[in-house]
N, C-alpha and C. Protein backbone atom coordinates (compact mmCIF):
# COMPACT_ATOMS: atom_id res chain seq x y z
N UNK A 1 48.73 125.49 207.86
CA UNK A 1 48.11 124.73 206.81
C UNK A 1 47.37 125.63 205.82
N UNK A 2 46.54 126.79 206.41
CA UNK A 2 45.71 127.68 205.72
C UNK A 2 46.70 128.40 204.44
N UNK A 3 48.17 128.88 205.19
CA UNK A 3 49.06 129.41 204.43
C UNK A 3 49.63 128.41 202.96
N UNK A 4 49.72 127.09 203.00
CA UNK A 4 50.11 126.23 202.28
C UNK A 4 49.42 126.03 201.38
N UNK A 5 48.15 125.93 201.51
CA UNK A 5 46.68 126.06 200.59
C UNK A 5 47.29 127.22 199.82
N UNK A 6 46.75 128.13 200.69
CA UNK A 6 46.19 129.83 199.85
C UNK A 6 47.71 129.44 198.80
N UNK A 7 48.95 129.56 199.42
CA UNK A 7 49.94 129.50 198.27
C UNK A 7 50.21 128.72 197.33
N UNK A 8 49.66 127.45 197.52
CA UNK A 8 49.30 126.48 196.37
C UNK A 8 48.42 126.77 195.28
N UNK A 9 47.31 127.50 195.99
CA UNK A 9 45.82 128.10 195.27
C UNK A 9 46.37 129.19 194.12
N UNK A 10 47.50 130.15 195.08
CA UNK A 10 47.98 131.06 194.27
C UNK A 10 48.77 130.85 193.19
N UNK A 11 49.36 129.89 193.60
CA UNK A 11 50.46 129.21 192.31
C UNK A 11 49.84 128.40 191.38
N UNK A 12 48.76 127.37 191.51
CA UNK A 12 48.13 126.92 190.61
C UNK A 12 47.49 127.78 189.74
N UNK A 13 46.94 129.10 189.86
CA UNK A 13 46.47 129.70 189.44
C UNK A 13 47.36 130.61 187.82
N UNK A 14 48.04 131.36 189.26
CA UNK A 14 49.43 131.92 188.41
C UNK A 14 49.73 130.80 187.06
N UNK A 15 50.12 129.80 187.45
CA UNK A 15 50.61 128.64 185.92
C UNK A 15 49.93 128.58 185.18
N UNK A 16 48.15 128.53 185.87
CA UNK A 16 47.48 128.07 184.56
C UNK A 16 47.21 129.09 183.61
N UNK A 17 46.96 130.01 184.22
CA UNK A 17 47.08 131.32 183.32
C UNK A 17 48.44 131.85 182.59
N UNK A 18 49.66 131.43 183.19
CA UNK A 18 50.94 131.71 181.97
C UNK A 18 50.75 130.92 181.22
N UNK A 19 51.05 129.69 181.14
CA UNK A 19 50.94 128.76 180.70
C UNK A 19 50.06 127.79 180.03
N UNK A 20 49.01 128.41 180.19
CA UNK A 20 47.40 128.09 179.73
C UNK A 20 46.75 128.73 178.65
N UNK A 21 47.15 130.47 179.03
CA UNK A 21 46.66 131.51 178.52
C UNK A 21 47.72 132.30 177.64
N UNK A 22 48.20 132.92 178.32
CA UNK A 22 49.53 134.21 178.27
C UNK A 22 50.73 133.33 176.81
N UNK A 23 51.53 131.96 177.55
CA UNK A 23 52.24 131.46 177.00
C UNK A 23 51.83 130.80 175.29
N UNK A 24 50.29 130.30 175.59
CA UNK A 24 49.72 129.37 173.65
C UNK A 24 49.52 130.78 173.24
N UNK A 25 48.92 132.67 173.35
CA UNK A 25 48.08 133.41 172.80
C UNK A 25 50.01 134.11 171.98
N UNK A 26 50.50 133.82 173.13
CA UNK A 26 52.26 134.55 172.16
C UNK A 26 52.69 134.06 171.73
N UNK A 27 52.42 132.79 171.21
CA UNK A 27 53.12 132.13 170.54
C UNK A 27 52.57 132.08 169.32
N UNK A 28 51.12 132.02 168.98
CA UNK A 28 50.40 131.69 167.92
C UNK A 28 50.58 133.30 167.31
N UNK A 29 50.56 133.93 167.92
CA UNK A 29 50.96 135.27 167.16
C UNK A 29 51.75 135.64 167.18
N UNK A 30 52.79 135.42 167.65
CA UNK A 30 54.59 135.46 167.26
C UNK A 30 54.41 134.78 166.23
N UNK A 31 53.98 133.53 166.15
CA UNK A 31 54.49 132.23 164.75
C UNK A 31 53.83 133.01 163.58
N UNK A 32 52.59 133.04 163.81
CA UNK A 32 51.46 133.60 162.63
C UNK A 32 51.83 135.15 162.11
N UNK A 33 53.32 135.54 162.67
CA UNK A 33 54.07 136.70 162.20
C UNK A 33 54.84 136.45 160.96
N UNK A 34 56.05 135.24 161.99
CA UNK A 34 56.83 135.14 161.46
C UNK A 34 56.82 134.25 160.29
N UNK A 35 55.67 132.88 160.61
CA UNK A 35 55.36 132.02 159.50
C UNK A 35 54.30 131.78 159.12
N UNK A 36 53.26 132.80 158.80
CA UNK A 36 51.95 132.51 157.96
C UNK A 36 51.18 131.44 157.55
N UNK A 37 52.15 131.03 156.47
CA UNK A 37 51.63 129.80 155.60
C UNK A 37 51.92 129.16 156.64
N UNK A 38 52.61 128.44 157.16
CA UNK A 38 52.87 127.18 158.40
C UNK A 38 52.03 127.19 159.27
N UNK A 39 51.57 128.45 159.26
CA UNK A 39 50.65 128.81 161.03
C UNK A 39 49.21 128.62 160.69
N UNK A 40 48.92 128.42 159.68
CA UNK A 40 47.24 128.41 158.92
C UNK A 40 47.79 126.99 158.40
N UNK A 41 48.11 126.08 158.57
CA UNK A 41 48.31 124.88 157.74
C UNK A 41 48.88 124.77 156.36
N UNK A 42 49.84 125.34 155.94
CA UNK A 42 50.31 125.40 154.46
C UNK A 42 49.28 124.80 153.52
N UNK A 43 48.19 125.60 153.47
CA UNK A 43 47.35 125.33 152.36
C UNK A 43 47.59 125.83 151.05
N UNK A 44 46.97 125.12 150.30
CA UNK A 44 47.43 125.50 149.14
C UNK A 44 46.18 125.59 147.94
N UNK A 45 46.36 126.98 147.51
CA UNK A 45 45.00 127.47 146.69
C UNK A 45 45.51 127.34 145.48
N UNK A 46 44.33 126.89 144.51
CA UNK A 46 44.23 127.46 142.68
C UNK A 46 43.00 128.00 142.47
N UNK A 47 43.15 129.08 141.96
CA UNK A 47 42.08 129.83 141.33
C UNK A 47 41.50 130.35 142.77
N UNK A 48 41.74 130.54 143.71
CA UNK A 48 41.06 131.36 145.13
C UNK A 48 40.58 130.12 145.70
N UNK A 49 40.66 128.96 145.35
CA UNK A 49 39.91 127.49 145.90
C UNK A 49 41.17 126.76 147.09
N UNK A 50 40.63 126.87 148.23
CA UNK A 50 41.72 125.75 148.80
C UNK A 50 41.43 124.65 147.68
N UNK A 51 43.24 123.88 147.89
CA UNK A 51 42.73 122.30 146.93
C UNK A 51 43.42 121.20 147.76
N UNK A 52 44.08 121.67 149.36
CA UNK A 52 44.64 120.66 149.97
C UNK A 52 45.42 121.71 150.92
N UNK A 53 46.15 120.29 151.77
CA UNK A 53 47.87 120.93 152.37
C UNK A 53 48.96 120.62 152.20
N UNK A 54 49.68 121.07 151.70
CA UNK A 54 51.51 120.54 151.23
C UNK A 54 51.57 119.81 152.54
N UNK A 55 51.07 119.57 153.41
CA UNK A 55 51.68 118.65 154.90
C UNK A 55 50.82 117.61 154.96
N UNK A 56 49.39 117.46 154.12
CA UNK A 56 48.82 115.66 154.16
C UNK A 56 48.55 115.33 153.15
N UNK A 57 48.75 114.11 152.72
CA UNK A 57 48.77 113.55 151.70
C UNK A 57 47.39 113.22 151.22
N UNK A 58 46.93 113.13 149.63
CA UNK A 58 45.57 113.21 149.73
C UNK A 58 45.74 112.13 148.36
N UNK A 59 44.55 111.35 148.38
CA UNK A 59 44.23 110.31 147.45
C UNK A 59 44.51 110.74 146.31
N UNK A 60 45.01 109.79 144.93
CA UNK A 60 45.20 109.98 143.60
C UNK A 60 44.80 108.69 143.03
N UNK A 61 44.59 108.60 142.68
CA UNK A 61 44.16 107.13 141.83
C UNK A 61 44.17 107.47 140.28
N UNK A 62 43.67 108.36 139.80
CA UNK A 62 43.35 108.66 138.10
C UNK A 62 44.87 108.24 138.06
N UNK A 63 45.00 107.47 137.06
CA UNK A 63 46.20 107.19 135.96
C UNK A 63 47.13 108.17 136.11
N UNK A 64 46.68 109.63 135.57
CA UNK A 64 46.66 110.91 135.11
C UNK A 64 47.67 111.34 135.86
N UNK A 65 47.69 111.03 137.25
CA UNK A 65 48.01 112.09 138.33
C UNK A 65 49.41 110.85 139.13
N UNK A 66 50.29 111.44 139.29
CA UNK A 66 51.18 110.85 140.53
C UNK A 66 50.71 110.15 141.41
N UNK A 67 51.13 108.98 142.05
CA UNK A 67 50.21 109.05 143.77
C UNK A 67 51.32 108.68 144.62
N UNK A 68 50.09 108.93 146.13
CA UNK A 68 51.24 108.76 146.96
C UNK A 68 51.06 107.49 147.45
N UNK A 69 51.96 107.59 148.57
CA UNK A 69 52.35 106.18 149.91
C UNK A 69 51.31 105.96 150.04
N UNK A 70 50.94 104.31 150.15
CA UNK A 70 49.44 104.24 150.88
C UNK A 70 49.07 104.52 152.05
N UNK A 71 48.02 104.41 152.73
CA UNK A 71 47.72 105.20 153.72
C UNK A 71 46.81 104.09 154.36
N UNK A 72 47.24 103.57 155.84
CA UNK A 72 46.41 102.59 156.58
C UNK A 72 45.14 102.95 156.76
N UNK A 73 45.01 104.25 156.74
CA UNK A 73 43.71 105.00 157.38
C UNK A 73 43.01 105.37 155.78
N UNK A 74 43.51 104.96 154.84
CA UNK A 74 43.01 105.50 153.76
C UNK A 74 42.62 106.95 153.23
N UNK A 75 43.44 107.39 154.07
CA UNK A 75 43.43 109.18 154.12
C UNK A 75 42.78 109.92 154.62
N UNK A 76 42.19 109.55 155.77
CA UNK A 76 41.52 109.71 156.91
C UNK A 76 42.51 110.54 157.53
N UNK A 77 42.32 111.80 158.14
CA UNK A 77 43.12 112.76 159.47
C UNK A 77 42.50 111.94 160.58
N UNK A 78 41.31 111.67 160.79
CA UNK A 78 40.79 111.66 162.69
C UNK A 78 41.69 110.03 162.83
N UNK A 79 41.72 108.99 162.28
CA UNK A 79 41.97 108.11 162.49
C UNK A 79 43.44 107.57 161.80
N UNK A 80 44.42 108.52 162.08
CA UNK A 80 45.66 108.49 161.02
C UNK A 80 46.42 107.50 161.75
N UNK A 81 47.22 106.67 161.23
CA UNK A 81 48.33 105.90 162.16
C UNK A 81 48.72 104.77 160.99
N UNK A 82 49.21 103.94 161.26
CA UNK A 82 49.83 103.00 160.63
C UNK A 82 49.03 101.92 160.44
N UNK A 83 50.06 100.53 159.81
CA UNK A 83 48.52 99.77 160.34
C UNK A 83 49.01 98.56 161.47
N UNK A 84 50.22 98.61 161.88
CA UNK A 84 50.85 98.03 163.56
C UNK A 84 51.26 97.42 163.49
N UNK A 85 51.26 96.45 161.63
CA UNK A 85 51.75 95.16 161.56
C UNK A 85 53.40 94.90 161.78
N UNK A 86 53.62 93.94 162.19
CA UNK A 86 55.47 93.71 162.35
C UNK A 86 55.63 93.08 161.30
N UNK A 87 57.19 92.94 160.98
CA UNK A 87 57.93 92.75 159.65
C UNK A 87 57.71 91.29 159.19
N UNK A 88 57.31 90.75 160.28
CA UNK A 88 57.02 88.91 159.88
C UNK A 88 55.44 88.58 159.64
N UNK A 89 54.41 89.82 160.00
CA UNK A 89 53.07 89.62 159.99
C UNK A 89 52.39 89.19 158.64
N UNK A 90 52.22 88.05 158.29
CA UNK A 90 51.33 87.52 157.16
C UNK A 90 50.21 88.61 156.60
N UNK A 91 49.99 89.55 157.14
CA UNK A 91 48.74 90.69 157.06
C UNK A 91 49.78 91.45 156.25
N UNK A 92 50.58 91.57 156.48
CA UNK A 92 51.45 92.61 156.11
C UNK A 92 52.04 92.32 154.85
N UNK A 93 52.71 90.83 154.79
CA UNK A 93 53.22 90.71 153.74
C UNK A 93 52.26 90.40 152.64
N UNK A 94 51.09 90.16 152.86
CA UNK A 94 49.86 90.16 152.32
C UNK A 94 49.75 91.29 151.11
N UNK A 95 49.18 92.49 151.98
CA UNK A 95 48.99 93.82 151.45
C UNK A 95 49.93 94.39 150.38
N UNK A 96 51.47 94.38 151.37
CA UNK A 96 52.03 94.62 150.22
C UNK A 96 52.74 93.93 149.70
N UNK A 97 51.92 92.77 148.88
CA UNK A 97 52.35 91.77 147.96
C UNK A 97 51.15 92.61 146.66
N UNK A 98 49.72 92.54 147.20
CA UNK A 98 48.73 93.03 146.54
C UNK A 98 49.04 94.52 146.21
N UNK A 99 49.56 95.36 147.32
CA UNK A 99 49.86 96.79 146.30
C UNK A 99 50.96 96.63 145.51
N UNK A 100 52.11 95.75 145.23
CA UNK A 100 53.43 95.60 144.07
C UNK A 100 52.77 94.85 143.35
N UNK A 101 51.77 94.42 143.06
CA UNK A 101 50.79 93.65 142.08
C UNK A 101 49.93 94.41 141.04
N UNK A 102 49.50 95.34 142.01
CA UNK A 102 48.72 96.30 141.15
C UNK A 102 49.11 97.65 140.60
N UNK A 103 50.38 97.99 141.27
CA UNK A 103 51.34 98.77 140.66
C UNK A 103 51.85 98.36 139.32
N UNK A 104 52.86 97.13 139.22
CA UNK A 104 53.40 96.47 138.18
C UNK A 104 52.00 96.74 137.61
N UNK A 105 51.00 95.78 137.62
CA UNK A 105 49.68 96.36 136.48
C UNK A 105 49.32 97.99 135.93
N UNK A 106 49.06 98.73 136.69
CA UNK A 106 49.04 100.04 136.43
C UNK A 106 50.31 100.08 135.49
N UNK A 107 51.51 100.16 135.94
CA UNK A 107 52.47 100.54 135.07
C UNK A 107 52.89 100.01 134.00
N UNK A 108 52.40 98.48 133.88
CA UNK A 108 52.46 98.01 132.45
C UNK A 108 54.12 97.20 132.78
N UNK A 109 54.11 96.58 133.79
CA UNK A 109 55.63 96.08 134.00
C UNK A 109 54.91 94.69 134.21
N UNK A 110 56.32 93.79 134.61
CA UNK A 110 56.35 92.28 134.69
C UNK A 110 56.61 91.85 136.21
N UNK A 111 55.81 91.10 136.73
CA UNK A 111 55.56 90.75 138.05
C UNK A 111 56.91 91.12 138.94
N UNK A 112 58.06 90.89 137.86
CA UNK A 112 59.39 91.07 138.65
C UNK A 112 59.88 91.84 139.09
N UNK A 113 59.27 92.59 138.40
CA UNK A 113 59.66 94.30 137.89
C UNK A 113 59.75 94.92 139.45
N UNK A 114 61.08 95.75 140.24
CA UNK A 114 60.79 96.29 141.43
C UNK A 114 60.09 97.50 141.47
N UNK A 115 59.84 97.77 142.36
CA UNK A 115 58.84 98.62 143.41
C UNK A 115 59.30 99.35 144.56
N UNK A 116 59.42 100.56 144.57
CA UNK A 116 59.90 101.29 144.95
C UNK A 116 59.17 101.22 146.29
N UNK A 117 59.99 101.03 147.32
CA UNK A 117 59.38 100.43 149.20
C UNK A 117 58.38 101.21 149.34
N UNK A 118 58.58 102.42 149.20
CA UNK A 118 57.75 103.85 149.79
C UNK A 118 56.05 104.01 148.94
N UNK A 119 56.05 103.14 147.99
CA UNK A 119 54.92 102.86 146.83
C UNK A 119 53.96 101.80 147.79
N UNK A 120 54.86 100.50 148.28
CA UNK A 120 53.75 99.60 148.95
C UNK A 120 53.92 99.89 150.20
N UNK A 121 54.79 100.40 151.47
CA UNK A 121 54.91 100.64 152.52
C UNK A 121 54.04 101.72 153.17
N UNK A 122 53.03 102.02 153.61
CA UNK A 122 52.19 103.09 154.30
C UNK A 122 53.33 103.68 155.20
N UNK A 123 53.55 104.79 155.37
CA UNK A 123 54.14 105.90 156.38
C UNK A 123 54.03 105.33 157.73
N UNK A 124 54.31 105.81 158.46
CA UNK A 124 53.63 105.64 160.18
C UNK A 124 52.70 106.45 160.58
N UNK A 125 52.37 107.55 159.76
CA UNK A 125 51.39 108.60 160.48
C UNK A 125 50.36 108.23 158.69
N UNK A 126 50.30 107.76 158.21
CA UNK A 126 49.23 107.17 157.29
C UNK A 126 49.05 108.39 156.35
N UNK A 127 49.75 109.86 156.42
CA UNK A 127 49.07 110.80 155.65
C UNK A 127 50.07 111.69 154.93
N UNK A 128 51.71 110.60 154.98
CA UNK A 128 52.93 111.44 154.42
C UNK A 128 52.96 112.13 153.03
N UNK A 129 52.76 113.39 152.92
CA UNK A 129 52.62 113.81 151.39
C UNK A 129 53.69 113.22 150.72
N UNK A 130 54.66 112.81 150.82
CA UNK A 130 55.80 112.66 150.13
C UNK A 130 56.37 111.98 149.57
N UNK A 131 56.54 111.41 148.28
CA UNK A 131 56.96 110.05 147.97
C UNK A 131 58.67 110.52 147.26
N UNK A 132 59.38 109.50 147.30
CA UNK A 132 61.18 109.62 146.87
C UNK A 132 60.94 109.87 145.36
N UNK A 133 61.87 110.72 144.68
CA UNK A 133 62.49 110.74 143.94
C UNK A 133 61.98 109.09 142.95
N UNK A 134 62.50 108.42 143.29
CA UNK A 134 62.71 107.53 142.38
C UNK A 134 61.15 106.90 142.50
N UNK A 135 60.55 106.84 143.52
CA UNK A 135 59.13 106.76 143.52
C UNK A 135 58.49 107.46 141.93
N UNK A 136 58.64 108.95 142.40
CA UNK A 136 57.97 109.64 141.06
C UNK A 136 58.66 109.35 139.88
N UNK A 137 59.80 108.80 139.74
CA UNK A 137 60.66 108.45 138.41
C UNK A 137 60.03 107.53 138.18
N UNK A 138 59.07 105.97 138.87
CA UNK A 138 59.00 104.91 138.59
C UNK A 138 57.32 104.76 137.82
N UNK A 139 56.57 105.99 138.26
CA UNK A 139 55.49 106.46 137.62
C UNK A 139 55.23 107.55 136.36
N UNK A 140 56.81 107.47 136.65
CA UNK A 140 56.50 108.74 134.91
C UNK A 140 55.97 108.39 133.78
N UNK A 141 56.14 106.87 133.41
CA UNK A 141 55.88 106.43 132.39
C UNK A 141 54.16 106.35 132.08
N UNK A 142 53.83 105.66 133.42
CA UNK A 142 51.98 105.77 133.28
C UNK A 142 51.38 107.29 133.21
N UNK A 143 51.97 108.13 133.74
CA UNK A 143 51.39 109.12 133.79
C UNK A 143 51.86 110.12 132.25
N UNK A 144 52.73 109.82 131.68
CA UNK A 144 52.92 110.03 130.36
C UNK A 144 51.98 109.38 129.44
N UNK A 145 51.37 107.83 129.49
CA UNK A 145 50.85 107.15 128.80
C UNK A 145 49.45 107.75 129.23
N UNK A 146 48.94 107.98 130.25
CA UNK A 146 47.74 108.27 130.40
C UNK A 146 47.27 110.02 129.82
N UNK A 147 48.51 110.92 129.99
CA UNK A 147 47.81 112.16 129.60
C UNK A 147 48.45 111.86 128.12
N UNK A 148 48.72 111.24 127.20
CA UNK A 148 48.81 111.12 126.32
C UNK A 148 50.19 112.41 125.73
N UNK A 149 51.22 111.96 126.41
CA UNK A 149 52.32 112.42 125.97
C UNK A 149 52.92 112.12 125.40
N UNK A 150 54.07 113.09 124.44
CA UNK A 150 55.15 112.24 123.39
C UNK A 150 56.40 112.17 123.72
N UNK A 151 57.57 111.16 123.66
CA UNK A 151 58.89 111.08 123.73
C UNK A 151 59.06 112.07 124.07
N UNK A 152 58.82 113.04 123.40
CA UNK A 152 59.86 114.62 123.07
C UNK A 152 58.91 115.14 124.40
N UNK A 153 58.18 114.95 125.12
CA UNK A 153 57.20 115.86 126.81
C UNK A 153 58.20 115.20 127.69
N UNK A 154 58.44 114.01 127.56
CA UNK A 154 59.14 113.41 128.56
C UNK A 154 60.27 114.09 129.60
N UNK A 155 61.01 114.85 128.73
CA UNK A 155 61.99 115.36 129.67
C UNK A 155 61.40 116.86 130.42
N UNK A 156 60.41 117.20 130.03
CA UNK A 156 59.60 118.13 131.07
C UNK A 156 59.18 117.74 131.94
N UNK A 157 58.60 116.75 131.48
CA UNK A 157 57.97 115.90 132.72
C UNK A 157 59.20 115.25 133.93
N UNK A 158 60.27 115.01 133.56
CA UNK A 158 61.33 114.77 134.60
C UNK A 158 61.80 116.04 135.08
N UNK A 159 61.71 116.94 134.35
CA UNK A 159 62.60 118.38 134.72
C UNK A 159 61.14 118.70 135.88
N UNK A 160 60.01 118.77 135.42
CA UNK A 160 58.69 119.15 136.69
C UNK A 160 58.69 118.24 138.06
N UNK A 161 59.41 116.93 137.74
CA UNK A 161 59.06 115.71 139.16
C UNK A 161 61.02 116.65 139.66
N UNK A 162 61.94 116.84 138.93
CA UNK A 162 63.30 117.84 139.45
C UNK A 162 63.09 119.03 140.35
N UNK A 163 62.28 119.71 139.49
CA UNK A 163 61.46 121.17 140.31
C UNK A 163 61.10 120.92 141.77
N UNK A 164 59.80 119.49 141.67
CA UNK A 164 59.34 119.46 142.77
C UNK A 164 59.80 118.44 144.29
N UNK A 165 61.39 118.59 143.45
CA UNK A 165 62.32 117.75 144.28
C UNK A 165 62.85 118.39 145.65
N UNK A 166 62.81 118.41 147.31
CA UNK A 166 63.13 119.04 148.02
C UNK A 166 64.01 118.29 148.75
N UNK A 167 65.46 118.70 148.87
CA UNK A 167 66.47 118.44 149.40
C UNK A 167 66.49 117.46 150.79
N UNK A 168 67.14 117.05 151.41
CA UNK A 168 66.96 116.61 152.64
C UNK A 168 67.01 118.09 153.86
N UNK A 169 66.42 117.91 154.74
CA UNK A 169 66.27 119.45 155.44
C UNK A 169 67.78 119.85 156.16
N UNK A 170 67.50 121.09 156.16
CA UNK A 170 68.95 121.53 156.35
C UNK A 170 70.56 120.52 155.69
N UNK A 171 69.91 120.04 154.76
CA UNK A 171 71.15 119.35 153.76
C UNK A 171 71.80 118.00 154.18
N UNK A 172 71.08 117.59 155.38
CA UNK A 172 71.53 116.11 156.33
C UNK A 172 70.06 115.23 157.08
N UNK A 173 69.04 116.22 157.18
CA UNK A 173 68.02 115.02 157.85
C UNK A 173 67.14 114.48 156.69
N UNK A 174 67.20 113.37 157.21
CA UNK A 174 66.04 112.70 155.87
C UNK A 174 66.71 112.54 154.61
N UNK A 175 65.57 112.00 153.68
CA UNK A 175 66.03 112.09 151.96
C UNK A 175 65.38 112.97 151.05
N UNK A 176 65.87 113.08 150.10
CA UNK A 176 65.42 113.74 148.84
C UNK A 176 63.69 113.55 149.23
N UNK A 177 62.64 114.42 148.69
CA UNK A 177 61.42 113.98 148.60
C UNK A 177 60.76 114.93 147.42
N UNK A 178 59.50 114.34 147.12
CA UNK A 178 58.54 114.85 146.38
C UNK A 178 57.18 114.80 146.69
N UNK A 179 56.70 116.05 146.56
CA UNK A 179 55.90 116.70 147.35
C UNK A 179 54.53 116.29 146.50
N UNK A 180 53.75 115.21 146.28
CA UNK A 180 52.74 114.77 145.93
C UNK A 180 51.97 116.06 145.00
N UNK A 181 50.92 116.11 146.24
CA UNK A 181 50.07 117.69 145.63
C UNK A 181 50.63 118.55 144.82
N UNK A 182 51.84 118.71 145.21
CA UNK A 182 52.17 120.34 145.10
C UNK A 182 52.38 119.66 143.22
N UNK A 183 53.38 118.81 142.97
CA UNK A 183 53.72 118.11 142.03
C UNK A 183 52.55 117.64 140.37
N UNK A 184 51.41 116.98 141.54
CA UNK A 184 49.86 117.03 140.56
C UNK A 184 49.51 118.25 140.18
N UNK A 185 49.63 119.05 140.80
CA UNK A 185 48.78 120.87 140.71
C UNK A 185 50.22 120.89 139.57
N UNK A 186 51.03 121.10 139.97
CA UNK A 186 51.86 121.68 138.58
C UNK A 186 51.47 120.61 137.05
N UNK A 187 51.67 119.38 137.45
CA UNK A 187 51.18 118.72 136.43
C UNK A 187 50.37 118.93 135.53
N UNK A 188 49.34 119.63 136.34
CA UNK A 188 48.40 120.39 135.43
C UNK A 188 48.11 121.25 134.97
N UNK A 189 49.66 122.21 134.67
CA UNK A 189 49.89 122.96 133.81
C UNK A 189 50.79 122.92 133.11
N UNK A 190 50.98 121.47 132.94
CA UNK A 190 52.26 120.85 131.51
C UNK A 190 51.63 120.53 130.40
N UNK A 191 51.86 121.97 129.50
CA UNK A 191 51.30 121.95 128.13
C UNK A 191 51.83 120.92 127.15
């Protein structure tokens, strides 16, 4: 019995230390070799200032600026998640009846006017930087009207929401997306 212990004792030990110790300290410095930015949170600086992370999505509201997916948690990290409702939940169809309400308003459209899913639909993890393609196509217009642009900016302004267009990954998972932040920060250097 004494023998069964001690070798249990020894083996519990042994694991927790590969696997505890040895296995998270090589990995974080293998990764933080090979992928830097990924391994520090793909933050993203202007002027020497962090101003966010290309990986969570962060509030926009000014006119001015793009925005993203709403967010159950309201852009909260500690408390991120969805908001649980199912496809028949009156709560649900509620909300986003009220966010395609106040969109059409913002944008200066007619109650009928569609709405791009990913505009009133919150993510599942509440903090997706990323809104579609046609998302950012469906806001070009307010955000032209608000920084006070002319006809003739317009197609920069589609060629900048093009730029900040990223493929589906490896050319098959997912869809087209646009990268919120990264997208506003350039925005604000469209002369």
């Amino acid at each position: 019995m004494k023998t069964i212990t001690g070798t249990a004792l020894r083996l519990f030990l042994l694991l927790t230390l590969l696997t505890g110790l040895i296995y998270p300290l090589t990995m974080t410095g293998l990764l933080q070799t090979i992928f830097p930015l990924q391994a520090y949170g793909s933050l993203t600086t202007r002027a020497g200032k962090t101003v966010g992370s290309a990986l969570l999505a962060q509030k926009f509201s000014d006119p001015k600026y793009f925005w993203p997916r709403p967010s159950a948690a309201d852009f909260a990290t500690t408390p991120s998640g969805a908001s649980n409702w199912g496809p028949i939940s009156p709560a649900l169809r509620k909300t986003v009846g009220e966010r395609r309400a106040a969109l059409q308003s913002a944008q200066g459209l007619p109650a009928t006017a569609a709405v791009p899913a990913d505009l009133v639909f919150a993510s599942g993890s509440g903090l997706d930087p990323h809104i579609s393609p046609a998302a950012a196509e469906f806001q070009l217009w307010r955000v032209a009207r608000a920084r006070g642009l002319t006809p003739v900016q317009i197609p920069a302004l589609k060629a900048l929401i093009a730029r900040n267009t990223a493929a589906p990954q490896f050319g098959c998972l997912g869809q087209a997306r646009v990268n919120v932040l990264l997208l506003n920060l350039e925005l604000d250097t469209l002369k």
